[in-house]
Protein backbone atom coordinates (compact mmCIF):
# COMPACT_ATOMS: atom_id res chain seq x y z
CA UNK A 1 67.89 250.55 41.81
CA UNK A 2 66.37 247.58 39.51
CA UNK A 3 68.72 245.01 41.60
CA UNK A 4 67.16 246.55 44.37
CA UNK A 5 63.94 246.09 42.99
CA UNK A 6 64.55 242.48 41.97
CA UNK A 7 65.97 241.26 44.94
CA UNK A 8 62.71 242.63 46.76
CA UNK A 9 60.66 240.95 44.97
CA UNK A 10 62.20 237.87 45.14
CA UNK A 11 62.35 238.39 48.78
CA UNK A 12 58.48 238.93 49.01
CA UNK A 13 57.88 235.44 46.28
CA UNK A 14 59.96 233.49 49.07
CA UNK A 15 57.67 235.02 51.91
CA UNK A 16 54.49 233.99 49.94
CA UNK A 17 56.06 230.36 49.24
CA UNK A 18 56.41 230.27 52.68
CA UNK A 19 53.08 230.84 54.43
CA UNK A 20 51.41 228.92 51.59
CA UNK A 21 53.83 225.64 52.61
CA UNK A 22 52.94 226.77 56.02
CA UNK A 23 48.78 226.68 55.25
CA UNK A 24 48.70 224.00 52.83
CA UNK A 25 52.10 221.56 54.04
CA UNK A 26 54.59 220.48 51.94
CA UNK A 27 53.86 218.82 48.47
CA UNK A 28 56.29 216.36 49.10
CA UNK A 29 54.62 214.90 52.25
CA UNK A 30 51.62 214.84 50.41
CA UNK A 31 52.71 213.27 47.57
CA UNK A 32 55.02 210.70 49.09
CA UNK A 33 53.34 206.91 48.60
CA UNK A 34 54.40 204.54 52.17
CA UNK A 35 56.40 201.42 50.56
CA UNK A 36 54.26 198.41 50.52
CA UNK A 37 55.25 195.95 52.91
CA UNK A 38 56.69 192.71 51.77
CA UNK A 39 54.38 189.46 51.62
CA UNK A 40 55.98 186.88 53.55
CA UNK A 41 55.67 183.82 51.49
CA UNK A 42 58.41 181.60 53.18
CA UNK A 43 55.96 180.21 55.64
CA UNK A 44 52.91 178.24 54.26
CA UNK A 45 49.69 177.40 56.67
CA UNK A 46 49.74 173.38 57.23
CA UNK A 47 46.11 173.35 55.76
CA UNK A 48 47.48 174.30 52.35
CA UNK A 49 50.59 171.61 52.22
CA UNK A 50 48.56 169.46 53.45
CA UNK A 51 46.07 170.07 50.27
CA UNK A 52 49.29 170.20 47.93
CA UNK A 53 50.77 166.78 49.56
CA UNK A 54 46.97 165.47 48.70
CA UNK A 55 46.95 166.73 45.37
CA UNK A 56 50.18 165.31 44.46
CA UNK A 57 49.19 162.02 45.62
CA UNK A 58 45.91 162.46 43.52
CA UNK A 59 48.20 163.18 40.71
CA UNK A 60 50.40 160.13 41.53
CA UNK A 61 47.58 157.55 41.37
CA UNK A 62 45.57 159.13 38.50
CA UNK A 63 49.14 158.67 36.38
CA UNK A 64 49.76 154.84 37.84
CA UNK A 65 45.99 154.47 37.17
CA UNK A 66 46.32 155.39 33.36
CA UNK A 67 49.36 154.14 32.99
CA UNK A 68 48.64 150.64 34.22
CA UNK A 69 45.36 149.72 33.97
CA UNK A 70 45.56 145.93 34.12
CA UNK A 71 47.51 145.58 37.80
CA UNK A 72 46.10 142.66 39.73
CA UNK A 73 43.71 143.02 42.62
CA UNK A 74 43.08 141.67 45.98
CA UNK A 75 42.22 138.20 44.31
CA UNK A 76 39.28 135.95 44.61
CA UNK A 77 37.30 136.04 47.86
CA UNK A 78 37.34 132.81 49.34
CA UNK A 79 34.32 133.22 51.23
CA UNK A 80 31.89 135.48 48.38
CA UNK A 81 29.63 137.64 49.96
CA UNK A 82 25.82 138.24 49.37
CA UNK A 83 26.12 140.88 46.72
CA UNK A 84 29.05 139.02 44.93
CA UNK A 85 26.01 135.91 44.30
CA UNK A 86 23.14 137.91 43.20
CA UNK A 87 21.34 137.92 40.35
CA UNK A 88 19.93 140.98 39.15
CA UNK A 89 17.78 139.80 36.58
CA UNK A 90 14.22 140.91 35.82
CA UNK A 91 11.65 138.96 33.49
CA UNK A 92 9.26 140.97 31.78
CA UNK A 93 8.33 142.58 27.50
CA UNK A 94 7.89 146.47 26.84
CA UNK A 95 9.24 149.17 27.42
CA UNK A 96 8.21 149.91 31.35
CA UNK A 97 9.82 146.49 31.73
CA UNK A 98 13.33 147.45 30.26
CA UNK A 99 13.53 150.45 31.43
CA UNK A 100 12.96 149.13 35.28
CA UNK A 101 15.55 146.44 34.65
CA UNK A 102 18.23 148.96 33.29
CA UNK A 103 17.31 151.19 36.61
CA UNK A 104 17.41 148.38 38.91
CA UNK A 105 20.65 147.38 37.24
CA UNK A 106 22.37 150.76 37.50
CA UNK A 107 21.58 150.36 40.94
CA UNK A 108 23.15 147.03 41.88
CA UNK A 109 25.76 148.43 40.20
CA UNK A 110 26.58 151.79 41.96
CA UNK A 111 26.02 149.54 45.25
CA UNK A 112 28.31 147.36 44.20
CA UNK A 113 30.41 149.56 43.43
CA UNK A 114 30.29 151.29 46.46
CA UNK A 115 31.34 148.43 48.76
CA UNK A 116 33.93 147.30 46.49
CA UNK A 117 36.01 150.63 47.18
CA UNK A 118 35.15 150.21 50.80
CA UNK A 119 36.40 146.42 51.23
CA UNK A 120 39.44 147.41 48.85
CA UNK A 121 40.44 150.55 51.49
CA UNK A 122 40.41 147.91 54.25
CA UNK A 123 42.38 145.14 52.45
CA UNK A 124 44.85 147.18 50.27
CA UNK A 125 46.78 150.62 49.24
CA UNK A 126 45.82 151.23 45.90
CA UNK A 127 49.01 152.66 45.22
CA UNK A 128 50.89 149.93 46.70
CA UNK A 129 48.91 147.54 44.17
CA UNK A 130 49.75 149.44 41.11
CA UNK A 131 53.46 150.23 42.05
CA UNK A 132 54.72 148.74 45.26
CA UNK A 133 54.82 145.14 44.32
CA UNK A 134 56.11 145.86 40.68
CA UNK A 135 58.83 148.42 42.00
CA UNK A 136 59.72 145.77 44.55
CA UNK A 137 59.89 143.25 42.14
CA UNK A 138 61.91 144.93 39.50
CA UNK A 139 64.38 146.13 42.57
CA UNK A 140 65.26 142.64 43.33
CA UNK A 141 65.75 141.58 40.20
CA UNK A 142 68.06 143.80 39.49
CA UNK A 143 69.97 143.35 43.01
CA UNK A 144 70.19 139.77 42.01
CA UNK A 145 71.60 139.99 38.62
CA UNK A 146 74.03 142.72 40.13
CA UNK A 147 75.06 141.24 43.34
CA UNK A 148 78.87 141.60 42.95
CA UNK A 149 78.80 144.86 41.26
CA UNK A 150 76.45 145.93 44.14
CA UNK A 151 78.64 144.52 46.62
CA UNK A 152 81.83 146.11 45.23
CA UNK A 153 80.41 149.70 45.19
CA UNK A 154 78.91 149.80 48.50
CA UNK A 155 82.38 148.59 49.61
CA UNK A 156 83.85 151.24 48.26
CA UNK A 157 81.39 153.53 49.44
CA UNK A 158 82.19 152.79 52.91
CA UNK A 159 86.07 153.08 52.33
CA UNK A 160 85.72 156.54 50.72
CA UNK A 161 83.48 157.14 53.69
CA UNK A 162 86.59 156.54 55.83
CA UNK A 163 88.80 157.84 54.21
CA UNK A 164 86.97 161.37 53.97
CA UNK A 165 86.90 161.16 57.54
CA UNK A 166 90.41 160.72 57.95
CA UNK A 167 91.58 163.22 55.01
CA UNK A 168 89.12 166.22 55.58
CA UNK A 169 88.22 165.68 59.17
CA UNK A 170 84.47 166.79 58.79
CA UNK A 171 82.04 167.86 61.53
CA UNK A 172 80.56 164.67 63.26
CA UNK A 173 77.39 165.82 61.98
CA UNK A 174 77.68 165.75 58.30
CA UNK A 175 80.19 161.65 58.43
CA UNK A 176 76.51 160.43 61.16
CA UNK A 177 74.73 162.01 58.19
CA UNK A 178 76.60 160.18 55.16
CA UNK A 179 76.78 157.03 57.14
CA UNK A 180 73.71 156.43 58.04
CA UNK A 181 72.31 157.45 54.51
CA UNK A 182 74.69 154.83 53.24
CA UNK A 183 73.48 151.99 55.67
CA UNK A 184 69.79 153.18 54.42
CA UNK A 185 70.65 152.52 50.57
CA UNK A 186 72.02 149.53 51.49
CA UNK A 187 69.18 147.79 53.23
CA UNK A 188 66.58 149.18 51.04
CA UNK A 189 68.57 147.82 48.00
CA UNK A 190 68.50 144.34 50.00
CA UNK A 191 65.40 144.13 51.02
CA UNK A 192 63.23 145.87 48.74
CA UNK A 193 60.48 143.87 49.46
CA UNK A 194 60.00 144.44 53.32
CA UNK A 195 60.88 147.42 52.86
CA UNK A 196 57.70 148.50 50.56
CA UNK A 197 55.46 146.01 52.71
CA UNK A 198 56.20 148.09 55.78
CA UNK A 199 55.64 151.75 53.78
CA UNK A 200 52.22 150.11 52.55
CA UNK A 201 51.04 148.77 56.00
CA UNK A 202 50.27 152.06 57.80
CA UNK A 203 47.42 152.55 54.98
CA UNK A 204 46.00 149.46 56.00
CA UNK A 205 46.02 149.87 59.44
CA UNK A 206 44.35 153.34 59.97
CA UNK A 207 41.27 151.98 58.07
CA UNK A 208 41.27 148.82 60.00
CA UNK A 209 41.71 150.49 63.29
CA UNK A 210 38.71 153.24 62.79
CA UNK A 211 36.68 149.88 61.84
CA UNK A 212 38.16 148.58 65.36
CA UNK A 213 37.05 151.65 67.15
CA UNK A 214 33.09 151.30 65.22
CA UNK A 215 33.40 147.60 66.18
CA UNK A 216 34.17 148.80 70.28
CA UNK A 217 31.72 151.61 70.17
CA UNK A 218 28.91 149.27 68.54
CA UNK A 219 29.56 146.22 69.84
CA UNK A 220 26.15 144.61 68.66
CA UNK A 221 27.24 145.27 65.22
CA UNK A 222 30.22 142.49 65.75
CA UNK A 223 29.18 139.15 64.73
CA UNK A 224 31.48 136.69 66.54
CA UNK A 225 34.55 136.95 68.46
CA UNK A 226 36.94 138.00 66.02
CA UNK A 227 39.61 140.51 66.96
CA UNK A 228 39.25 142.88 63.99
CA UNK A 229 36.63 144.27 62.19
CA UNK A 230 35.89 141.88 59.57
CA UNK A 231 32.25 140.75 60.75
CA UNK A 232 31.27 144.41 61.25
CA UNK A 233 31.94 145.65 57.84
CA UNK A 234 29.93 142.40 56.55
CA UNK A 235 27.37 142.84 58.66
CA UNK A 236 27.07 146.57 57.45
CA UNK A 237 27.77 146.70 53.78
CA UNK A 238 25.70 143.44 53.47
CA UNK A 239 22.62 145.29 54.91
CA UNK A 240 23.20 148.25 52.80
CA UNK A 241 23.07 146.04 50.07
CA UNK A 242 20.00 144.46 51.12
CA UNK A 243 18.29 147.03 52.09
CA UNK A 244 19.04 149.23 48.34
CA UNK A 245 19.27 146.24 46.04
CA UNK A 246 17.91 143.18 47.39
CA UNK A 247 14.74 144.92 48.75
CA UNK A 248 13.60 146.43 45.37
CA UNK A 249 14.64 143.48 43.58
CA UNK A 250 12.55 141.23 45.74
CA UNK A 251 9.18 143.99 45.43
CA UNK A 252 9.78 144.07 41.33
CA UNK A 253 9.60 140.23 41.04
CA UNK A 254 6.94 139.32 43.97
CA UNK A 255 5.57 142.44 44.70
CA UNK A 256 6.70 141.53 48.02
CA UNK A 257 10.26 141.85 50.34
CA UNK A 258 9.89 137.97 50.64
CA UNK A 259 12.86 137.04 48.93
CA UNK A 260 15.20 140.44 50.34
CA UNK A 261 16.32 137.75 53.40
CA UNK A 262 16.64 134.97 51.28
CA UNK A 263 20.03 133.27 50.36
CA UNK A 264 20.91 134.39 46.87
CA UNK A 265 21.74 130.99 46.30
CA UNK A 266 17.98 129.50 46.83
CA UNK A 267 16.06 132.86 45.71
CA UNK A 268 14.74 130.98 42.54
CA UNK A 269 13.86 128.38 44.09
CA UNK A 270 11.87 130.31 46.59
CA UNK A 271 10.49 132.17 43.83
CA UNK A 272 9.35 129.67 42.01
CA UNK A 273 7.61 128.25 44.53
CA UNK A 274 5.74 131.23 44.91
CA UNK A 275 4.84 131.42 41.57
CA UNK A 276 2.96 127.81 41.29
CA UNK A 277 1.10 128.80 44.50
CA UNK A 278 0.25 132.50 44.26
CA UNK A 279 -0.91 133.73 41.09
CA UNK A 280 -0.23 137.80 42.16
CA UNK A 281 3.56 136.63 42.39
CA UNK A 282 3.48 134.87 39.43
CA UNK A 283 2.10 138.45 37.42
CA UNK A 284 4.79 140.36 38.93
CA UNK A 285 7.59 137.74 37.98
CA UNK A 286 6.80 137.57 34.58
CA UNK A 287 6.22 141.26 34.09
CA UNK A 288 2.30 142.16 34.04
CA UNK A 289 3.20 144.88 36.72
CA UNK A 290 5.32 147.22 34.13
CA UNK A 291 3.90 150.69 35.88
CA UNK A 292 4.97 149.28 39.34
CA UNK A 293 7.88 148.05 38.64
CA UNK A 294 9.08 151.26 36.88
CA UNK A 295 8.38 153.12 40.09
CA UNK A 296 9.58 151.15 42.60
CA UNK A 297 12.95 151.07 40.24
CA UNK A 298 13.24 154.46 39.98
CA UNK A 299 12.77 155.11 43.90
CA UNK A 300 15.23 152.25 44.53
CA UNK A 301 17.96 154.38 42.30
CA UNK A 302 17.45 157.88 43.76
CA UNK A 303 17.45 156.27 46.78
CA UNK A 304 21.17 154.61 46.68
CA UNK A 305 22.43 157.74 44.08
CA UNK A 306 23.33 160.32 46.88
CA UNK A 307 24.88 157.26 49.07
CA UNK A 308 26.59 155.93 46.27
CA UNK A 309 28.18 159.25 45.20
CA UNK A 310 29.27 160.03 48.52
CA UNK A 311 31.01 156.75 49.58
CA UNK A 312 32.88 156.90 46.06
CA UNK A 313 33.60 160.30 47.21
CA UNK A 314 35.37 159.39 50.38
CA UNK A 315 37.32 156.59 49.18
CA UNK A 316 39.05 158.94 46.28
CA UNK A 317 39.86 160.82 49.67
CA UNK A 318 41.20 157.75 51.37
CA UNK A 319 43.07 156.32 48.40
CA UNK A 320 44.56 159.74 48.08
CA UNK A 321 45.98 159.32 51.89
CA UNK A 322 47.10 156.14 51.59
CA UNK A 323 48.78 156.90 48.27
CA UNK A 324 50.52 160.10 49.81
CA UNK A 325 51.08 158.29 53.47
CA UNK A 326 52.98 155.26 51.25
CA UNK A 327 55.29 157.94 49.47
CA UNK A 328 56.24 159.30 52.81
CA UNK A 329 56.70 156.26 54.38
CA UNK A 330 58.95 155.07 52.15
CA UNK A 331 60.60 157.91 51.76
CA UNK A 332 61.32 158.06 55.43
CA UNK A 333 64.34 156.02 55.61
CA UNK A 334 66.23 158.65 53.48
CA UNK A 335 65.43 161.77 55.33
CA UNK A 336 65.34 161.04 59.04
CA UNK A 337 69.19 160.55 58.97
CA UNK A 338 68.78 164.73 58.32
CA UNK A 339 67.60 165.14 61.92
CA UNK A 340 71.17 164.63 63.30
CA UNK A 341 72.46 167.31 60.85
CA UNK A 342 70.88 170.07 62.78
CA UNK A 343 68.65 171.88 64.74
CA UNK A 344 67.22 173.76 61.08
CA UNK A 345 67.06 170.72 59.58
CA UNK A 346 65.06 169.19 62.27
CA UNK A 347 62.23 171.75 62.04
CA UNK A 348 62.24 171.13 58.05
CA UNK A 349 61.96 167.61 58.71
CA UNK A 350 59.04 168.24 61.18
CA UNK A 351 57.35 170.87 58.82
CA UNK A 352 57.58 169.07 55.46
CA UNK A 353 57.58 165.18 56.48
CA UNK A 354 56.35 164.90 60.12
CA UNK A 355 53.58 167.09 60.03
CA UNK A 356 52.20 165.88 56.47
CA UNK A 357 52.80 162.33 57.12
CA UNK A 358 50.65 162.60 60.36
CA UNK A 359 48.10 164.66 58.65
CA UNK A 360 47.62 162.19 55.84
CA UNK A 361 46.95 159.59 58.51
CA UNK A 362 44.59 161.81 60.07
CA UNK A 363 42.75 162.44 56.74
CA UNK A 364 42.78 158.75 56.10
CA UNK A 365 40.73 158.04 59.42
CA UNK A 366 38.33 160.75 58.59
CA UNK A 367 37.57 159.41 55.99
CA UNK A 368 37.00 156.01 56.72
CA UNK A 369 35.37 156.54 60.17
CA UNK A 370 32.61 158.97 57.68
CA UNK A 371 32.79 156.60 55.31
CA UNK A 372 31.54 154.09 57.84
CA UNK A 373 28.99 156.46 59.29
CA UNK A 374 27.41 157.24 56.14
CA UNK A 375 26.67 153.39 55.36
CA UNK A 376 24.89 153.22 58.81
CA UNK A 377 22.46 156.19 57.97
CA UNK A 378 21.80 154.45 54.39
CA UNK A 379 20.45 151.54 56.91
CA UNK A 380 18.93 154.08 59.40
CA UNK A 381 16.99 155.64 56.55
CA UNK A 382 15.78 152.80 54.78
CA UNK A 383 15.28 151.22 58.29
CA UNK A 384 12.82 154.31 58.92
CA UNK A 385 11.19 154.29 55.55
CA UNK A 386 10.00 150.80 56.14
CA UNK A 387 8.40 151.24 59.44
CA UNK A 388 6.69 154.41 58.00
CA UNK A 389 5.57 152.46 55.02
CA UNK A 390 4.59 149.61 57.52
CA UNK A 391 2.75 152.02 59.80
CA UNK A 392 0.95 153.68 56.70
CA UNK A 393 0.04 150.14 55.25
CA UNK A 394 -3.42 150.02 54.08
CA UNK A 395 -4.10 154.01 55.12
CA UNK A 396 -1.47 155.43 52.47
CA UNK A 397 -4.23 157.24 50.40
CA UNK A 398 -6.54 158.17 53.27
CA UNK A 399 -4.07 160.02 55.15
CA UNK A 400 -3.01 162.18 52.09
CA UNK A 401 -6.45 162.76 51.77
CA UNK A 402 -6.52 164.15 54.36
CA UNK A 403 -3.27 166.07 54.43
CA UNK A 404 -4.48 168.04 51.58
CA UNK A 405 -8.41 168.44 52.91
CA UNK A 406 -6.40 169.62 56.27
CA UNK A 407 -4.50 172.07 54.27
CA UNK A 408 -6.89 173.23 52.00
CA UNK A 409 -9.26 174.30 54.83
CA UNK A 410 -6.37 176.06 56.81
CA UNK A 411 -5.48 178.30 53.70
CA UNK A 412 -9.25 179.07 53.33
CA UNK A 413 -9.62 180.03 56.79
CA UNK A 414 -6.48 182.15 56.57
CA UNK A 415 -7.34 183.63 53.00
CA UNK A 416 -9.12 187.17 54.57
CA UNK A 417 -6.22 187.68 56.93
CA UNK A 418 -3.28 187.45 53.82
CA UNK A 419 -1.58 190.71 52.75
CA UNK A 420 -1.87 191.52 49.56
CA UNK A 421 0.79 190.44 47.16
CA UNK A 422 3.85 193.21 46.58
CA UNK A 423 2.91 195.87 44.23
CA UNK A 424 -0.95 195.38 44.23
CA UNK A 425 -3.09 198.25 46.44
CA UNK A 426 -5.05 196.83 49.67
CA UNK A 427 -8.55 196.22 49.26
CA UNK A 428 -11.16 198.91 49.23
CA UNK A 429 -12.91 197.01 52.37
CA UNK A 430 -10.04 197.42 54.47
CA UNK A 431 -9.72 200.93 53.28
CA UNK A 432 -12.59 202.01 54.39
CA UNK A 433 -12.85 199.99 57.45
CA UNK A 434 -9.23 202.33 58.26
């Protein structure tokens, strides 16, 4: 009689399990968490290698950089441009006087600066100066002082080459593969100095050829009949620097742009000449104009600080190209023999040499072609500010006069209509007009 009892109630606990699962659902569904799915980190977007390629390069220069800061440059310029025969130098006691001459200093300087980096992208990889010629050197010093042992073991390179063809009979792919990575050592070890002459070239030529394609597209810019861009990167960077250094200069020592179109070799002459005959020149030459010159200073540097920052800017950028387009070029030679090894090597070859060394390229034009574009509005917008200033001459003060008169009556006329500020109640006028 218990068992009876027992087994009917376990009957009737087994029932009431039942329709609650069958209410409520099962506890297990509800507490099962769906497996997260797997992030797929194989495949990286060609925006982001592109970035890391760049940042190695950055890495690569900033290291040469440190590590060799005395490597030669492009050498003297035979022909020296304006800004490479001025004289910043402003006369003048106290301390509106100094302080004008440090500004106006600071910015001959950042404009120098500025087209220094851009004549250096044109003429030279950075990279290739610091390491290329060195490496080069070194290489075929080395070949030279170990031309028989050199000889010997690339002899026996190509017999154990043959003879691991005839032994192990390999696929065809894997002897193309070893043989043509052995013909690659061995021309790179004999000429080691075409060889880093031709990796260097292509970060020459993409700056030169975007400075071909301003020269086409503005042809008025080209002075002579020159095939490549030479005169039209003079002709630019030498108005940016007249128009941000030799302008100002000119105003803080005649109070005039007189001597801004002048050959720096004859601007003392010139100026001195203008001293003995006009006595306001000769005040602002020797420094009787302190507040003036202090202002006109000042302007000059704001006015060449953005420019100057952003040129700088882009050739980091373009010295980062070349310096990343040079390491794949020259390491070219040693993995194109992997296309013939197959059809997955092929696509790595595309994806981690092809595609970067194209997109470096690409980067390096950018950059110069903006680089290019942001010296011509420098000119635009000094270009404009002078025919404002010449438009305003003689009415300057009158016509801000009047711009605030003009404004002052409009917010006066206006002043009834205004809401009231947040927070405040309305006036008890309108209140009661409502």
């Amino acid at each position: 009689m218990f068992d009876s009892a027992s087994r009917g109630s376990r009957e009737g606990e087994a029932v009431d399990r039942t329709a609650v699962r069958s209410r409520v659902g099962s506890m297990d569904d509800a507490t099962r968490i769906p497996a997260a799915v797997p992030l797929d980190r194989g495949q990286v977007r060609f925006r982001t290698l592109l970035f890391r390629y760049l940042a190695v390069g950055f890495i690569l220069l900033a290291t040469v950089a440190v590590a060799n800061p005395g490597a030669p440059t492009a050498g003297a310029d035979p022909d020296p441009w304006d800004y490479q025969r001025e004289q910043v130098d402003v006369q003048g006691r106290g301390a509106l006087n100094a302080y004008a001459r440090t500004a106006v200093r600071a910015t001959a300087w950042l404009a120098k600066s500025s087209i220094e980096r851009q004549r250096d992208m044109l003429r030279l990889s950075l990279f290739d100066v610091l390491v290329g010629a060195g490496a080069a050197e070194s290489l075929g010093g080395f070949r030279a002082a170990n031309a028989q042992l050199l000889e010997a073991a690339t002899k026996a390179a190509l017999l154990g080459l043959i003879a691991w063809g005839v032994v192990r009979r390999p696929a065809w792919r894997s002897l193309t593969v070893a043989a043509l990575l052995l013909v690659v050592v061995t021309v790179v070890l004999t000429r080691p100095y075409t060889t880093v002459e031709l990796s260097a070239r292509p970060g020459v030529m993409v700056p030169n050829t975007m400075l071909a394609v301003v020269t086409r597209v503005a042809p008025e810019g080209a002075m002579g009949s020159d095939a490549d861009g030479e005169p039209t990167q003079r002709r630019l960077l030498t108005q940016y620097w007249r128009s941000y250094v030799a302008h100002p200069l000119s105003r803080m020592q005649t109070g005039t742009t007189v001597l801004a179109e002048a050959p720096p070799g004859k601007k003392a002459n010139v100026l001195e000449a203008l001293r003995k005959n006009v006595s306001t020149v000769n005040d602002w030459a020797v420094g009787h104009r302190g507040p003036e010159r202090a202002f006109i200073a000042t302007s000059a540097l704001g006015y060449v600080l953005p420019f100057a920052v952003g040129l700088g800017v882009l050739a980091m950028v373009a010295a980062c190209a070349q310096t990343l387009l040079f390491v794949l070029c020259l390491g070219g030679p040693f993995v194109l023999p992997l296309a013939v090894a197959g059809r997955r090597h092929r696509r790595a070859l595309v994806r981690l040499w092809l595609a970067p060394l194209l997109g470096s390229a690409a980067v390096l034009a950018g950059a110069s072609l903006l680089s290019f574009v942001v010296v011509r509005a420098a000119e635009t917008l000094h270009a404009s500010d002078e025919y404002v200033g010449l438009l305003l001459a003689g009415s300057t003060w009158p016509a801000l006069a009047a711009f605030l008169i003009g404004r002052w009556l409009t917010r006066r006329r206006q002043g009834p209509g205004l809401p009231p500020p947040p927070g405040r109640p309305a006036p008890a006028a309108n209140a009661q007009r409502s």
